[in-house]
C-alpha atoms as a PDB file:
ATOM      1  CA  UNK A   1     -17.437  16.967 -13.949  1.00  0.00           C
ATOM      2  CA  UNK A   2     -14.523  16.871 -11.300  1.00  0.00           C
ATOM      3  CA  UNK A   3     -15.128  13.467 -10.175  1.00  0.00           C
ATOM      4  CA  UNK A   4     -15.394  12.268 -13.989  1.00  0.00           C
ATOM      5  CA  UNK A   5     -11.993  13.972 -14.595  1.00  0.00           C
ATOM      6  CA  UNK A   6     -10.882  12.467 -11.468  1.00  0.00           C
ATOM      7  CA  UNK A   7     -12.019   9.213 -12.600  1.00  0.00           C
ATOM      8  CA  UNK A   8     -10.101   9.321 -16.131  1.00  0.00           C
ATOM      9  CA  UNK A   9      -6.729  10.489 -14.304  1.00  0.00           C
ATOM     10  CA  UNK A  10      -6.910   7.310 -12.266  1.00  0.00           C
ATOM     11  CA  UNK A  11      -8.361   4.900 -14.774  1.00  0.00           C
ATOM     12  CA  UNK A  12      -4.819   6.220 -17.349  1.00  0.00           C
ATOM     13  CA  UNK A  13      -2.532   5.998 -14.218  1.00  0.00           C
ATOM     14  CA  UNK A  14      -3.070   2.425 -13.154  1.00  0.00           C
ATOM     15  CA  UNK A  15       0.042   1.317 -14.378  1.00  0.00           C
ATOM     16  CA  UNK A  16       1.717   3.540 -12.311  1.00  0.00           C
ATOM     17  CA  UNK A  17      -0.255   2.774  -8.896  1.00  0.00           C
ATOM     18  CA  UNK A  18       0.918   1.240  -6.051  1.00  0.00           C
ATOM     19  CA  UNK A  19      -1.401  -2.113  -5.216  1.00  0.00           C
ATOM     20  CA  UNK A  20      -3.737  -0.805  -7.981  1.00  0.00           C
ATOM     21  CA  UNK A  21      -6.803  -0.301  -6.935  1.00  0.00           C
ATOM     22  CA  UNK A  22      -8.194  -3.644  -5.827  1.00  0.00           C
ATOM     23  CA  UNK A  23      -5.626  -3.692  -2.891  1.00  0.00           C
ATOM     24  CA  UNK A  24      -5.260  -0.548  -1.762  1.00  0.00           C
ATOM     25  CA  UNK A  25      -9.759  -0.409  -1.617  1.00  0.00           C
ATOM     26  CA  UNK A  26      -9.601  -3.579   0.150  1.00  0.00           C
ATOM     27  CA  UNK A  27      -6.907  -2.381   2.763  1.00  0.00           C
ATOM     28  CA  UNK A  28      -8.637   0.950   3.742  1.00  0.00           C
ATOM     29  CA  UNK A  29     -12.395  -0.763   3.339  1.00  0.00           C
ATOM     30  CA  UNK A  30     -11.134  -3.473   5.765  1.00  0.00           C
ATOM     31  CA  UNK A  31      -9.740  -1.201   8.146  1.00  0.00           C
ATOM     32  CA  UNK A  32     -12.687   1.212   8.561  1.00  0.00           C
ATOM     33  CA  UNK A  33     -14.672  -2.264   9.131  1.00  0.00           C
ATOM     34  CA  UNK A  34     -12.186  -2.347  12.325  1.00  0.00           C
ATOM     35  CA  UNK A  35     -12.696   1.010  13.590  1.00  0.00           C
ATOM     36  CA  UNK A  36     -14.551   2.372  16.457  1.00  0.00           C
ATOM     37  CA  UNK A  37     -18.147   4.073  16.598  1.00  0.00           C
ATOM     38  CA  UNK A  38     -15.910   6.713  18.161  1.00  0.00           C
ATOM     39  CA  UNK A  39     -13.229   6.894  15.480  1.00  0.00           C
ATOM     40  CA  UNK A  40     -15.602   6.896  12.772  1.00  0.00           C
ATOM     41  CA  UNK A  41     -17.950   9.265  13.588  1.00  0.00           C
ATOM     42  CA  UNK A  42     -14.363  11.705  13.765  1.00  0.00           C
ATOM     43  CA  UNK A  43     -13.142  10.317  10.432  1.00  0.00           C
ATOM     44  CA  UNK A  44     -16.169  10.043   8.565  1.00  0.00           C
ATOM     45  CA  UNK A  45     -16.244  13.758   7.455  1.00  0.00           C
ATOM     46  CA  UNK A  46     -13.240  13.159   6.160  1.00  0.00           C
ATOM     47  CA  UNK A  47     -14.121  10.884   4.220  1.00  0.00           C
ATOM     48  CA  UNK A  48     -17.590  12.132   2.877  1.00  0.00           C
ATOM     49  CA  UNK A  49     -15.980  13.341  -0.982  1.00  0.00           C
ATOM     50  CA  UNK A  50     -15.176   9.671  -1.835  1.00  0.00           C
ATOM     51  CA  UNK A  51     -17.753   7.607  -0.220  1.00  0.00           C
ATOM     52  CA  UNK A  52     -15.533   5.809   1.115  1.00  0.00           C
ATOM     53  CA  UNK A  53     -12.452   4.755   2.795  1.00  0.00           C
ATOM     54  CA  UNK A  54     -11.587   2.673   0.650  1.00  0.00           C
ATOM     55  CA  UNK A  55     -11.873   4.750  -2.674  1.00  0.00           C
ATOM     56  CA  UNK A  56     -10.142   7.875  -0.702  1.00  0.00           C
ATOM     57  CA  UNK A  57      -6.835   5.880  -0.519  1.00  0.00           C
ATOM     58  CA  UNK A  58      -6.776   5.730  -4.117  1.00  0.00           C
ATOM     59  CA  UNK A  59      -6.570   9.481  -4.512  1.00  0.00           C
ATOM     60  CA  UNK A  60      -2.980   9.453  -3.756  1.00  0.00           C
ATOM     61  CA  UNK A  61      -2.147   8.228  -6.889  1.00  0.00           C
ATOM     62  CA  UNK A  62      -4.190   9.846  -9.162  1.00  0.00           C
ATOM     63  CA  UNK A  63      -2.451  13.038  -8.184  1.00  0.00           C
ATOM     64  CA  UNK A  64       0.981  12.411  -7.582  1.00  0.00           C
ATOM     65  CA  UNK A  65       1.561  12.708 -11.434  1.00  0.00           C
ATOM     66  CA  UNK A  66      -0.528  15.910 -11.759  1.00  0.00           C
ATOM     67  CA  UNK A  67      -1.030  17.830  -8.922  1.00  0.00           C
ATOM     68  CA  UNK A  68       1.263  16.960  -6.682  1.00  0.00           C
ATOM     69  CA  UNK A  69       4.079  15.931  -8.057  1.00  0.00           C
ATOM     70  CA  UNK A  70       6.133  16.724  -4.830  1.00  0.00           C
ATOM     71  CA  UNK A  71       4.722  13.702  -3.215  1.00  0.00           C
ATOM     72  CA  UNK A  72       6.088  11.112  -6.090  1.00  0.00           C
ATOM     73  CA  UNK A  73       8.766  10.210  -3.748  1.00  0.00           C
ATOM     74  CA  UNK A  74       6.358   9.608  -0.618  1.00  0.00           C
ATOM     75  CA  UNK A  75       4.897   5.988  -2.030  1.00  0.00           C
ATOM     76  CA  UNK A  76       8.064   3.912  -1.382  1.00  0.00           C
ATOM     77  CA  UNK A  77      11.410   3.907   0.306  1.00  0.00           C
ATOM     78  CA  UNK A  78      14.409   2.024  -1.314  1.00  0.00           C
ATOM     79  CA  UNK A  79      17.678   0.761  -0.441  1.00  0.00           C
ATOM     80  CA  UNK A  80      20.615  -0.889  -1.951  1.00  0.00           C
ATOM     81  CA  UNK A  81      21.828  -4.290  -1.543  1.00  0.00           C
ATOM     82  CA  UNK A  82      24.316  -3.020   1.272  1.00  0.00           C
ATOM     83  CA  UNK A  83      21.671  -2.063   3.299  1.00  0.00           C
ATOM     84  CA  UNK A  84      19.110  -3.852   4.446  1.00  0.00           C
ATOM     85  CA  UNK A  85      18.336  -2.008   8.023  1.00  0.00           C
ATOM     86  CA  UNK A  86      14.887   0.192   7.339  1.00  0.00           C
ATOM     87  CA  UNK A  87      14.953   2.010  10.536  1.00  0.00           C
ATOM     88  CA  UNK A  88      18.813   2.854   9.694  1.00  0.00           C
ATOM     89  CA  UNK A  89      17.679   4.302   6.030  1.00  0.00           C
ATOM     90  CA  UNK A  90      18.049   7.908   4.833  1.00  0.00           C
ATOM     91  CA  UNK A  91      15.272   9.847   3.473  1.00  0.00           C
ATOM     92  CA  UNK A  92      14.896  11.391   0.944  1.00  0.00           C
ATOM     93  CA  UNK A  93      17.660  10.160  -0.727  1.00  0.00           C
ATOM     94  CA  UNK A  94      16.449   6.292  -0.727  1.00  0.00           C
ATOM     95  CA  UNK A  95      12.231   7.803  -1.246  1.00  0.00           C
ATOM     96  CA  UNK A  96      10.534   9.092   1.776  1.00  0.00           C
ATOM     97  CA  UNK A  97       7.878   6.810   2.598  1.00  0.00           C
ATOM     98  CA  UNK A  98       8.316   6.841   6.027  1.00  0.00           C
ATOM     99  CA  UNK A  99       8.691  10.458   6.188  1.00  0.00           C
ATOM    100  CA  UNK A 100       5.882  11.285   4.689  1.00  0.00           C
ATOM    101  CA  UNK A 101       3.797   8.545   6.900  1.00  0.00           C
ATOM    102  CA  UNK A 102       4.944  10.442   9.989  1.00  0.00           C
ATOM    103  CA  UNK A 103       4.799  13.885   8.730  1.00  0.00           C
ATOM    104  CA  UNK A 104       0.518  13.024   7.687  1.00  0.00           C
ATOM    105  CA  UNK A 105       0.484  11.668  11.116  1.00  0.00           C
ATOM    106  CA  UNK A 106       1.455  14.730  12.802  1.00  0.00           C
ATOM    107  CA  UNK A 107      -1.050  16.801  10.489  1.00  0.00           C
ATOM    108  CA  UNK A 108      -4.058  14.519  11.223  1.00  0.00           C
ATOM    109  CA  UNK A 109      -3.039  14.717  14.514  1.00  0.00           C
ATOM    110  CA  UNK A 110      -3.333  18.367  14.685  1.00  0.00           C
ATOM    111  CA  UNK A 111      -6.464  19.905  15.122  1.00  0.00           C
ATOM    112  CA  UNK A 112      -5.437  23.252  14.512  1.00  0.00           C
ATOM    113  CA  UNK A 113      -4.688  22.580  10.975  1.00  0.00           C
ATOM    114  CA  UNK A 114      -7.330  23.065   8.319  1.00  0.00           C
ATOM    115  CA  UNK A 115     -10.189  20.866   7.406  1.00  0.00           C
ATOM    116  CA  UNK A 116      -8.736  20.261   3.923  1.00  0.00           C
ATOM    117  CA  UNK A 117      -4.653  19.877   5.296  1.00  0.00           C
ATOM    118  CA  UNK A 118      -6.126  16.942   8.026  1.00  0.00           C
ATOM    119  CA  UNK A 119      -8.622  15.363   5.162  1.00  0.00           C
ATOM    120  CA  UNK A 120      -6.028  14.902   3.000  1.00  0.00           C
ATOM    121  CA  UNK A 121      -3.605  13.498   5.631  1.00  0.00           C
ATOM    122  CA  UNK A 122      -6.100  11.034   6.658  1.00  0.00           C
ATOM    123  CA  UNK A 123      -6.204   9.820   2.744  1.00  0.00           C
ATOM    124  CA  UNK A 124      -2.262   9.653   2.256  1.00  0.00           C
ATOM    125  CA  UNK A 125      -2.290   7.838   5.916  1.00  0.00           C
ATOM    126  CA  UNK A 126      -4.188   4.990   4.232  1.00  0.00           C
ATOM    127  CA  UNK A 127      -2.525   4.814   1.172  1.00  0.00           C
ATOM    128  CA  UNK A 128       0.684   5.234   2.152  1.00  0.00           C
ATOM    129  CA  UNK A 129       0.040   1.887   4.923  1.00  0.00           C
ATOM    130  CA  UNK A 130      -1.163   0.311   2.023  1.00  0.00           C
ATOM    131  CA  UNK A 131       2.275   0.557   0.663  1.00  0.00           C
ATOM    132  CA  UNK A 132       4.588  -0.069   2.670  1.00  0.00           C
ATOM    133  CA  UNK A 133       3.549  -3.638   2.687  1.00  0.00           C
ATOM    134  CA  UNK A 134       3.764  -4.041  -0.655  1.00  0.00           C
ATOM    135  CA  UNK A 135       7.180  -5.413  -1.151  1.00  0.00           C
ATOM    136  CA  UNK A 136       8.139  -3.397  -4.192  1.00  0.00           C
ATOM    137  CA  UNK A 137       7.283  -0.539  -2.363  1.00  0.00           C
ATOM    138  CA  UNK A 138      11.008  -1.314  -0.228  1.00  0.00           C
ATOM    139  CA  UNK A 139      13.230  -2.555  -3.170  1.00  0.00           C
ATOM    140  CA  UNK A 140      16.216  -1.149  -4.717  1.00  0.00           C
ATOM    141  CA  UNK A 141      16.587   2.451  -5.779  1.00  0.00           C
ATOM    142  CA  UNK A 142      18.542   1.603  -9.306  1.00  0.00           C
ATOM    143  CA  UNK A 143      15.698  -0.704 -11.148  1.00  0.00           C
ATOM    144  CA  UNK A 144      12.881   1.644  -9.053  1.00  0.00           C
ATOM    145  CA  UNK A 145      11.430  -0.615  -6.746  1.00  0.00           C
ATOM    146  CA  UNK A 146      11.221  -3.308  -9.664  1.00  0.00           C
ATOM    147  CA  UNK A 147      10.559  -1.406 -12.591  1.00  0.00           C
ATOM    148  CA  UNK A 148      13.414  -2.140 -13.994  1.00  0.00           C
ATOM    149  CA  UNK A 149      13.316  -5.690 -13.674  1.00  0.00           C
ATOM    150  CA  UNK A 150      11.859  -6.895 -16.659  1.00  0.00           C
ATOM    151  CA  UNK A 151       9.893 -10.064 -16.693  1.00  0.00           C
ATOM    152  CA  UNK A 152       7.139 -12.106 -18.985  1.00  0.00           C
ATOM    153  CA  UNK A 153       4.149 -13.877 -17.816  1.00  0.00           C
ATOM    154  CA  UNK A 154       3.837 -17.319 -18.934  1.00  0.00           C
ATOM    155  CA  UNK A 155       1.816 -16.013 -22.156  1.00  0.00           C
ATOM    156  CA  UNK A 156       4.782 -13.554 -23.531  1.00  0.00           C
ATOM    157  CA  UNK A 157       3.136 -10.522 -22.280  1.00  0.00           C
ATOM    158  CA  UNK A 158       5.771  -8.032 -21.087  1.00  0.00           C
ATOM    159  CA  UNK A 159       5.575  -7.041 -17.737  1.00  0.00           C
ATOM    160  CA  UNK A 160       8.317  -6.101 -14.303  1.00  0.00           C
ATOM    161  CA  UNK A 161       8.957  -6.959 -10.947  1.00  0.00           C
ATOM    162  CA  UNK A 162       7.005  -3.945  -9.613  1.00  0.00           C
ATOM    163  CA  UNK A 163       4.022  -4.985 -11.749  1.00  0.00           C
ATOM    164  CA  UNK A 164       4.194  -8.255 -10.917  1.00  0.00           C
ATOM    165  CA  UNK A 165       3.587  -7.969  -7.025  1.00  0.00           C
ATOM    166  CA  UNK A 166       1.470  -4.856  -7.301  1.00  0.00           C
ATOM    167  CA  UNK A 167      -1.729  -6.232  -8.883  1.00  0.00           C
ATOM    168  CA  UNK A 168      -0.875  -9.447 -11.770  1.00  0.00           C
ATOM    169  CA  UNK A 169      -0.517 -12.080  -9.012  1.00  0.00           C
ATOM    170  CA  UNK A 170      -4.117 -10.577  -7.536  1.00  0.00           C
ATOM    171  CA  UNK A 171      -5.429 -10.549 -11.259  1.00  0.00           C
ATOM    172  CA  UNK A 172      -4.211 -14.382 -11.609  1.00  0.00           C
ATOM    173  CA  UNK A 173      -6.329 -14.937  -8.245  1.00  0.00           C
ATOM    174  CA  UNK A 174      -8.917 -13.606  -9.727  1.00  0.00           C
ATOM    175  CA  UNK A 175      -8.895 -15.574 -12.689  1.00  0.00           C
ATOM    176  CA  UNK A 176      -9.081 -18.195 -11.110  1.00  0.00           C
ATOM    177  CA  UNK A 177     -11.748 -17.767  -8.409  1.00  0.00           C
ATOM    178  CA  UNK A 178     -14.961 -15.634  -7.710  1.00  0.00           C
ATOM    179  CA  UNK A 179     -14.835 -12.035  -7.086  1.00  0.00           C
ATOM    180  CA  UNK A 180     -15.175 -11.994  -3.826  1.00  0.00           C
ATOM    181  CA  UNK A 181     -12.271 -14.928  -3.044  1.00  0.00           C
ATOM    182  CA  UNK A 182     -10.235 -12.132  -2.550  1.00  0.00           C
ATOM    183  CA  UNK A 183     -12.172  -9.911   0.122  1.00  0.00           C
ATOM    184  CA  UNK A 184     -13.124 -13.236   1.636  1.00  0.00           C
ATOM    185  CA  UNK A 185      -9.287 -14.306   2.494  1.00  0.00           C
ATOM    186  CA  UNK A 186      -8.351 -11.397   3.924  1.00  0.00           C
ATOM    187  CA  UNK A 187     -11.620 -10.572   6.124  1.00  0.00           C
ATOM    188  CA  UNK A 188     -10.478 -14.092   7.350  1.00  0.00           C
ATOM    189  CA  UNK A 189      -7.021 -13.813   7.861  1.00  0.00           C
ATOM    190  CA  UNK A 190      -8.127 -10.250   9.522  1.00  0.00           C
ATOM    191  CA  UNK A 191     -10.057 -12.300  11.982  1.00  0.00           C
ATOM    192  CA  UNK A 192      -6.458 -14.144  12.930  1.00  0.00           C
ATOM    193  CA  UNK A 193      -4.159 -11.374  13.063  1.00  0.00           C
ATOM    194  CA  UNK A 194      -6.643  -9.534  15.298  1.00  0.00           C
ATOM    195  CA  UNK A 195      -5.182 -11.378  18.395  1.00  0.00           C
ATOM    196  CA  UNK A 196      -1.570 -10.904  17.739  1.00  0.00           C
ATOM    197  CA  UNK A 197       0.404  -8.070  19.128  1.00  0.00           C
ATOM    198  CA  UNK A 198       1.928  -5.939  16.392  1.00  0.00           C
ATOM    199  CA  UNK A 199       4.357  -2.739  16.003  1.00  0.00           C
ATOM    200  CA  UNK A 200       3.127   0.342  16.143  1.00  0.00           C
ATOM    201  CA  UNK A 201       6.538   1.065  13.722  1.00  0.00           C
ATOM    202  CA  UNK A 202       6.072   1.837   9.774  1.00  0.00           C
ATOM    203  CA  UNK A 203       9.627   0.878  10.148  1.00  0.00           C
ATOM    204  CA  UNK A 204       9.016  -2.517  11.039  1.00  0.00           C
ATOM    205  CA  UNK A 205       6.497  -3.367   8.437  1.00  0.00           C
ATOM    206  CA  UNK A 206       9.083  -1.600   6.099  1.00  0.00           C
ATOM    207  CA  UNK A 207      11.734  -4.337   7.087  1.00  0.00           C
ATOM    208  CA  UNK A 208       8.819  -6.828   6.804  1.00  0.00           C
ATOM    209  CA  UNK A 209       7.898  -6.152   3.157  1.00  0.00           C
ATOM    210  CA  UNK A 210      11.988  -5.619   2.704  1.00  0.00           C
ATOM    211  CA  UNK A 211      12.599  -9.238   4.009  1.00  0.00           C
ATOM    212  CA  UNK A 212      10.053 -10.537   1.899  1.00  0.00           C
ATOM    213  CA  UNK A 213      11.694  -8.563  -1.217  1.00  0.00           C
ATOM    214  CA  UNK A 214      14.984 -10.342  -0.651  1.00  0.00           C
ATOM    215  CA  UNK A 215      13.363 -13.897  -0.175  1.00  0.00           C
ATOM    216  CA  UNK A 216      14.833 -16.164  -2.689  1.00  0.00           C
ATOM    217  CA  UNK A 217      11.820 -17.755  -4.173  1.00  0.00           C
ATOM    218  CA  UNK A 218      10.812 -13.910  -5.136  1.00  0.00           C
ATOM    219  CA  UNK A 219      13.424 -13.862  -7.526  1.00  0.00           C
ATOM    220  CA  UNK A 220      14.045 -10.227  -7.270  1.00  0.00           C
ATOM    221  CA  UNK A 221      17.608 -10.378  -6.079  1.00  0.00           C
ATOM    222  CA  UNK A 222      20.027 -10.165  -8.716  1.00  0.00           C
ATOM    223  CA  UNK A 223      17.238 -10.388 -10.887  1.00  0.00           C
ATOM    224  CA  UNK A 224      17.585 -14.057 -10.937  1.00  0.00           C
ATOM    225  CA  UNK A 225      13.399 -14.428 -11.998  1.00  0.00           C
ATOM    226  CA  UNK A 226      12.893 -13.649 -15.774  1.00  0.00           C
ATOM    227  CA  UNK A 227       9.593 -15.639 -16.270  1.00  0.00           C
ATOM    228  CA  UNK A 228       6.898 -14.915 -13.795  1.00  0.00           C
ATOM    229  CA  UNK A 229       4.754 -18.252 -14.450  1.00  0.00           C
ATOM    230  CA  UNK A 230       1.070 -19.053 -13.529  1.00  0.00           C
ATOM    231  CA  UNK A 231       2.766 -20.919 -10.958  1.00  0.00           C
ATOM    232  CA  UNK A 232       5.167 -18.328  -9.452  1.00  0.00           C
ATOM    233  CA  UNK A 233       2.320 -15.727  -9.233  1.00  0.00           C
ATOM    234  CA  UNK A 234       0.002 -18.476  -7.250  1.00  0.00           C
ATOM    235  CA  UNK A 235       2.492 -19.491  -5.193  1.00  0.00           C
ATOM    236  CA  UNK A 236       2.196 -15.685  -3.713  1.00  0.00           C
ATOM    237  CA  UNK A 237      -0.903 -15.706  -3.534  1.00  0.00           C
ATOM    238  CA  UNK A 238      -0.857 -16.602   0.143  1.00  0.00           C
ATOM    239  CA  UNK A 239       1.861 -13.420   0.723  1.00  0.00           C
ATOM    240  CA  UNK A 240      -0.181 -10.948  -0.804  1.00  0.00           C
ATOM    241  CA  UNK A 241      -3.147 -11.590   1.103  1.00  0.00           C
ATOM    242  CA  UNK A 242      -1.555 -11.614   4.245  1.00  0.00           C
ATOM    243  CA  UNK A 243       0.030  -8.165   3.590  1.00  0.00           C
ATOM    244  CA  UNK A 244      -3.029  -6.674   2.445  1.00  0.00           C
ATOM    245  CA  UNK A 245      -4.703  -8.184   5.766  1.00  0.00           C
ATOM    246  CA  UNK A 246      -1.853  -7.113   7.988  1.00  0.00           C
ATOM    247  CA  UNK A 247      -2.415  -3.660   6.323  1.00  0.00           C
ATOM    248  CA  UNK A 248      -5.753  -2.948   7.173  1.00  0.00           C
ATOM    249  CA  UNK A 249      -5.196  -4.193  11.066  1.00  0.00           C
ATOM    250  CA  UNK A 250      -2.638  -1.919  11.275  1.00  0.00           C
ATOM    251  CA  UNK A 251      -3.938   0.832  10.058  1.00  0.00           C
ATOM    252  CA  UNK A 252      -7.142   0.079  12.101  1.00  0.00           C
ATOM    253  CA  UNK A 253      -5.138   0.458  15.241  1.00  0.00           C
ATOM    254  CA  UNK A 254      -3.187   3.276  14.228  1.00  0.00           C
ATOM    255  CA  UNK A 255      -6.230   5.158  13.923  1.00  0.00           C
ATOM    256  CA  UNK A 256      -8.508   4.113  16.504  1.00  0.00           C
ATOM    257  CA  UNK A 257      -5.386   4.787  18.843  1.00  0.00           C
ATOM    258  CA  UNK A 258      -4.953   8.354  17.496  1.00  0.00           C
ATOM    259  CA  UNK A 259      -8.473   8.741  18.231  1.00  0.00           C
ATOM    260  CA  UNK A 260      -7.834   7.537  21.628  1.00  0.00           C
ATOM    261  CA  UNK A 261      -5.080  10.375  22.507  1.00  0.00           C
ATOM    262  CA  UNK A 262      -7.366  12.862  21.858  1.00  0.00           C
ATOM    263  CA  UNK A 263      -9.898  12.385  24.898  1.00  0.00           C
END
């Protein structure tokens, strides 16, 4: 009965979630894919109440509008147009994102912290990677990361900004091709990012998904896009896969070298 109720909060909340659920699963499922015999066999009874990794990192937001409502502020980290610097942001004035991503670190880290405190660490860990590269996830604090900015599709159907980038241009991809286009892209673009060096830093993928939020062809600046067309959400189809893909590598090698430190 739990997991039913469980299920219903989620399925009426996922409006509200961050990547929905087809990109945040696909970021944690692809990064336990990536981890090692050693790092699993510490994570997996973590992970044991979900199934999965991939389905744990969606429990963040089915209860950060009923059970914990302290962590609303945890899922992104905005700034004004004046500032563009992420690793020069406040917290928790501007969202605390990166607070909270260190702070879960520092509990899963701990192994004289309960069972339950480290389990659910581990779950915000890979949730909370998940969306920071989102680019919403680092937009402005007055229209809420894109809320605010109202849009259409090309078939009238209201919509925003936020929307937009966290799961319609994956829905127009998969539209368009076979289920498992999707999973397919990113496994391969997994494969390429595998041999590039990358930052360690949640404040560097922060600026990352910032940089991207501020590209003109976005249209989020100024509001300046009012239609998002068949053609603007394609032509981001390429972005979101590589964010998603640089997601799950990262989080792959934030927890394998956790798991490192501790031998």
């Amino acid at each position: 009965m739990k997991k039913l109720l469980v299920t219903i909060i989620f399925i009426f909340s996922l409006d509200a979630s961050a990547w929905w659920d087809t990109g945040h699963k696909l970021v944690c499922d692809e990064a336990y894919k990536l981890l090692t015999a050693d790092t699993k066999n510490h994570l997996d009874p973590m992970l044991k109440e979900h199934g999965s990794f991939g389905t744990a990192c969606l429990w963040a937001d089915w209860v950060k509008n009923k059970d914990r409502k302290d962590t609303r502020s945890w899922h992104y980290i905005n700034l004004p147009d004046s500032e563009q610097n992420t690793y020069k942001t406040s917290c928790p004035e501007n969202g605390c994102l990166i607070a909270a991503y260190y702070e879960q670190l520092n509990i899963l880290k701990d192994e004289s912290q309960g069972f339950r405190e480290r389990q659910e660490a581990l779950w915000f860990i890979g949730h909370l990677v998940g969306d920071i590269h989102q680019p919403m996830h680092v937009g402005y604090p007055e229209d809420r990361g894109g809320n605010g900015h109202r849009l259409e599709l090309s078939d009238g159907t209201k919509t925003n900004m936020h929307k937009v980038w966290d799961g319609q241009i994956i829905e127009r991809l998969e539209s368009l091709h076979d289920k498992d286009y999707l999973s397919a892209n990113v496994t391969q673009q997994i494969q390429e990012l595998l041999s590039i060096p990358h930052s360690a830093d949640i404040e560097s993928w922060a600026q990352e998904s910032r940089d991207i939020a501020m590209q003109q062809s976005v249209g989020y600046r100024n509001s300046e896009l009012k239609i998002a067309t068949n053609e603007y959400l394609e032509s981001h189809f390429e972005t979101v896969q590589e964010r998603i893909a640089l997601a799950a590598v990262r989080l792959s090698q934030t927890l394998n070298k956790m798991h490192q430190g501790d031998h």
